[in-house]
N, C-alpha and C. Protein backbone atom coordinates (compact mmCIF):
# COMPACT_ATOMS: atom_id res chain seq x y z
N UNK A 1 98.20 114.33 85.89
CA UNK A 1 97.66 113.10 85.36
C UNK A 1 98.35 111.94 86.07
N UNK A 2 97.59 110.66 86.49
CA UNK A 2 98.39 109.57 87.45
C UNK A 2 98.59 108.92 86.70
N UNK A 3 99.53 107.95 86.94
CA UNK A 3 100.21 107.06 85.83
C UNK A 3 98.85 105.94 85.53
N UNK A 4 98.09 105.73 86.89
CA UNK A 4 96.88 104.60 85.86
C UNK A 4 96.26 105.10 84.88
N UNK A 5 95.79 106.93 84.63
CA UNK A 5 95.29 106.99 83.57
C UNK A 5 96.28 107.03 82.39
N UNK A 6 97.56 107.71 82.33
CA UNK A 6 98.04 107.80 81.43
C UNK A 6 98.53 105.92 80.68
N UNK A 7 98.34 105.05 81.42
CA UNK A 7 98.50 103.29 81.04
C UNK A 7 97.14 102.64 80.12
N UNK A 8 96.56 103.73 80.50
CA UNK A 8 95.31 103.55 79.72
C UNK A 8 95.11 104.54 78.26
N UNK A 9 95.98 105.59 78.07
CA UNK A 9 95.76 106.31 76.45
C UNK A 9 96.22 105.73 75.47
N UNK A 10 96.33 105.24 74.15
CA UNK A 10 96.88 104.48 73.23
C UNK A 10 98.04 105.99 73.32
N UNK A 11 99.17 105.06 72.03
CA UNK A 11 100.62 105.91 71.63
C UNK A 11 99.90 107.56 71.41
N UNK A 12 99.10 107.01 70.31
CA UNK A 12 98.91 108.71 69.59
C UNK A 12 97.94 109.52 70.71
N UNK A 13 97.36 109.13 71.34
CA UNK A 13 96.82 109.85 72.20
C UNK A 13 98.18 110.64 73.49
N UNK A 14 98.87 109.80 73.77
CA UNK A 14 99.85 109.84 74.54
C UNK A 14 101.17 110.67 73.75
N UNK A 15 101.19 111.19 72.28
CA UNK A 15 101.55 111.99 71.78
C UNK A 15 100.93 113.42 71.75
N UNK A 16 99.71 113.02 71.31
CA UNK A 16 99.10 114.66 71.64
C UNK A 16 98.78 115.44 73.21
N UNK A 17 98.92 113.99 74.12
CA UNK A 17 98.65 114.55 75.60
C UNK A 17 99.96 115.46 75.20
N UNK A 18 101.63 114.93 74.89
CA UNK A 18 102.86 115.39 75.55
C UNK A 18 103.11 116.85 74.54
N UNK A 19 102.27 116.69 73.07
CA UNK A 19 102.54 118.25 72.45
C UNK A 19 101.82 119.38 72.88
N UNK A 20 100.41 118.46 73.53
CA UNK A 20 99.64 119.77 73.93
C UNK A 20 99.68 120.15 75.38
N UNK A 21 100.44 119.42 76.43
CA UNK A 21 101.27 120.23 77.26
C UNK A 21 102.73 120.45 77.90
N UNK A 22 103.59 120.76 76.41
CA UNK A 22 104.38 120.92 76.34
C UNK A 22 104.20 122.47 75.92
N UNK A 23 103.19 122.65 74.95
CA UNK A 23 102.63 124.31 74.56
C UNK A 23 102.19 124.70 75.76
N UNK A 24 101.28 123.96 76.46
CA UNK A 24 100.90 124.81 77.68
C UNK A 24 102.01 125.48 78.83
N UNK A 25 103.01 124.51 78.64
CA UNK A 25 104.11 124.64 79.56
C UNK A 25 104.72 125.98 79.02
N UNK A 26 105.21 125.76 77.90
CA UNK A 26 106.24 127.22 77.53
C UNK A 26 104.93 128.52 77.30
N UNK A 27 103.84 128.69 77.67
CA UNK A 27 102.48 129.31 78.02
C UNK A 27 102.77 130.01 79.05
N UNK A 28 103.05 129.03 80.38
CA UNK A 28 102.94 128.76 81.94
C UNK A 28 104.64 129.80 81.85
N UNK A 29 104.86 129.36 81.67
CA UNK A 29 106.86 129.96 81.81
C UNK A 29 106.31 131.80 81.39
N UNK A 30 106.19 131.42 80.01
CA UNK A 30 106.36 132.87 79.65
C UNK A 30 105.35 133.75 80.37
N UNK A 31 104.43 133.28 80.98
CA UNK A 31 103.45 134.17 81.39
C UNK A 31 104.30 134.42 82.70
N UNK A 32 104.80 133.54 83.70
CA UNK A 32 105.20 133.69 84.86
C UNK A 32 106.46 134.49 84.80
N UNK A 33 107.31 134.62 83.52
CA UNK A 33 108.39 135.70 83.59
C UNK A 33 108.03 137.01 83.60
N UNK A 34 106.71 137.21 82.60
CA UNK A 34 105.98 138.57 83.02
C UNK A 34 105.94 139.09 83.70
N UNK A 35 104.64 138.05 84.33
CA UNK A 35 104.18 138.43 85.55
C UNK A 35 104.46 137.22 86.42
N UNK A 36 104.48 137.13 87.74
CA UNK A 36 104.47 135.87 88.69
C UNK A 36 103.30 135.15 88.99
N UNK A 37 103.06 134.01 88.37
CA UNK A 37 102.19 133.26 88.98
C UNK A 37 101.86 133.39 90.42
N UNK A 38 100.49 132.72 90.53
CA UNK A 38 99.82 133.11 92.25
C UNK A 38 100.61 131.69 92.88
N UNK A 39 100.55 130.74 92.17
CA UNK A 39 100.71 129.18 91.88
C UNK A 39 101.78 128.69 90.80
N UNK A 40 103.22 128.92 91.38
CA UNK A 40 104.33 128.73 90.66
C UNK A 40 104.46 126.83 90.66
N UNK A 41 104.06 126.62 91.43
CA UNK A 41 103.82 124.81 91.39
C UNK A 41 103.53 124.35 90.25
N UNK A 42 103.04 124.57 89.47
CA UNK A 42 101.66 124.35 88.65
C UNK A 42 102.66 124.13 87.63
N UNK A 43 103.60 124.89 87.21
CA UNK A 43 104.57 124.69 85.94
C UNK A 43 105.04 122.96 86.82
N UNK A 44 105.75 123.34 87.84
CA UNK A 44 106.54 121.50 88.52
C UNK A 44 105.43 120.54 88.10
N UNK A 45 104.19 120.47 88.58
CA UNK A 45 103.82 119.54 88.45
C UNK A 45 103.24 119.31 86.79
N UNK A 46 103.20 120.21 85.96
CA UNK A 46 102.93 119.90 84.75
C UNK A 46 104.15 119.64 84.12
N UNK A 47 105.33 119.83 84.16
CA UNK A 47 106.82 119.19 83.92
C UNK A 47 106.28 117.73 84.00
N UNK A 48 106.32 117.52 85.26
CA UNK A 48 105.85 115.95 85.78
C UNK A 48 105.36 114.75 85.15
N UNK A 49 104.64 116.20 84.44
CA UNK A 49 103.05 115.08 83.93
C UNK A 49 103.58 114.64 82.48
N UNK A 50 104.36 115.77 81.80
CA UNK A 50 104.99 115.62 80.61
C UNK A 50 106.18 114.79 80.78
N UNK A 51 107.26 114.53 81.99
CA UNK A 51 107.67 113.18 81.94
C UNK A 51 107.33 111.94 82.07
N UNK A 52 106.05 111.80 83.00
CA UNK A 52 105.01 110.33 83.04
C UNK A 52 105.16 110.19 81.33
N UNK A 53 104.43 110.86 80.15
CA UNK A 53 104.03 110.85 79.71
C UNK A 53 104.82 110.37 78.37
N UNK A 54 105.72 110.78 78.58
CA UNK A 54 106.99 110.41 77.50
C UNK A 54 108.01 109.12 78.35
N UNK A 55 107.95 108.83 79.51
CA UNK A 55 108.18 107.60 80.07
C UNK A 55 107.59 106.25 79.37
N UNK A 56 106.42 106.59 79.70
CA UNK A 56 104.77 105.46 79.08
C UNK A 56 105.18 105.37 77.71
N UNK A 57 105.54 106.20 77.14
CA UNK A 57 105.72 106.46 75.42
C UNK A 57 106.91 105.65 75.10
N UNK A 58 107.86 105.77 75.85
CA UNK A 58 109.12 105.22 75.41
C UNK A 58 109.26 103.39 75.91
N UNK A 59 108.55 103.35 76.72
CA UNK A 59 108.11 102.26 77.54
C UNK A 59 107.62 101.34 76.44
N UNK A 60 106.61 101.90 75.68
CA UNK A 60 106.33 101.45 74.62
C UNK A 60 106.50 100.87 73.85
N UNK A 61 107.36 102.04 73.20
CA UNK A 61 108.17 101.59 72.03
C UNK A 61 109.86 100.91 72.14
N UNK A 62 109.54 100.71 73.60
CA UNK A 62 110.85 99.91 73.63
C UNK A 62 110.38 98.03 73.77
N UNK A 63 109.04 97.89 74.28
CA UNK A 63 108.36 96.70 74.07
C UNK A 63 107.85 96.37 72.46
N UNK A 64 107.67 97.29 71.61
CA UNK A 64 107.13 97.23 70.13
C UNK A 64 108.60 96.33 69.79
């Protein structure tokens, strides 16, 4: 997700983006300890997306 869209979700939206892939993430992990992902990237860049995301959030609520 690029930071122009995530400047554009209100707070609570920008809460459920970071719970619902934060589940996907520990998803992504446990599946890849199994077995190995084809596409081990895919966890990095969804890390990523879950720090944009709680950045924007805190960004926030430090202007509130």
């Amino acid at each position: 997700m690029k930071q122009e869209e995530i400047s554009k979700l209100s707070a609570q939206d920008l809460q459920d983006q970071i719970s619902n892939r934060t589940e996907q993430l520990q998803k992504m992990k446990l599946g890849h300890s199994v077995s190995p992902m084809e596409n081990p990237l895919q966890i990095k860049h969804l890390r990523r997306s879950i720090a944009r995301l709680k950045t924007e959030l805190t960004k926030r609520q430090a202007e509130a």
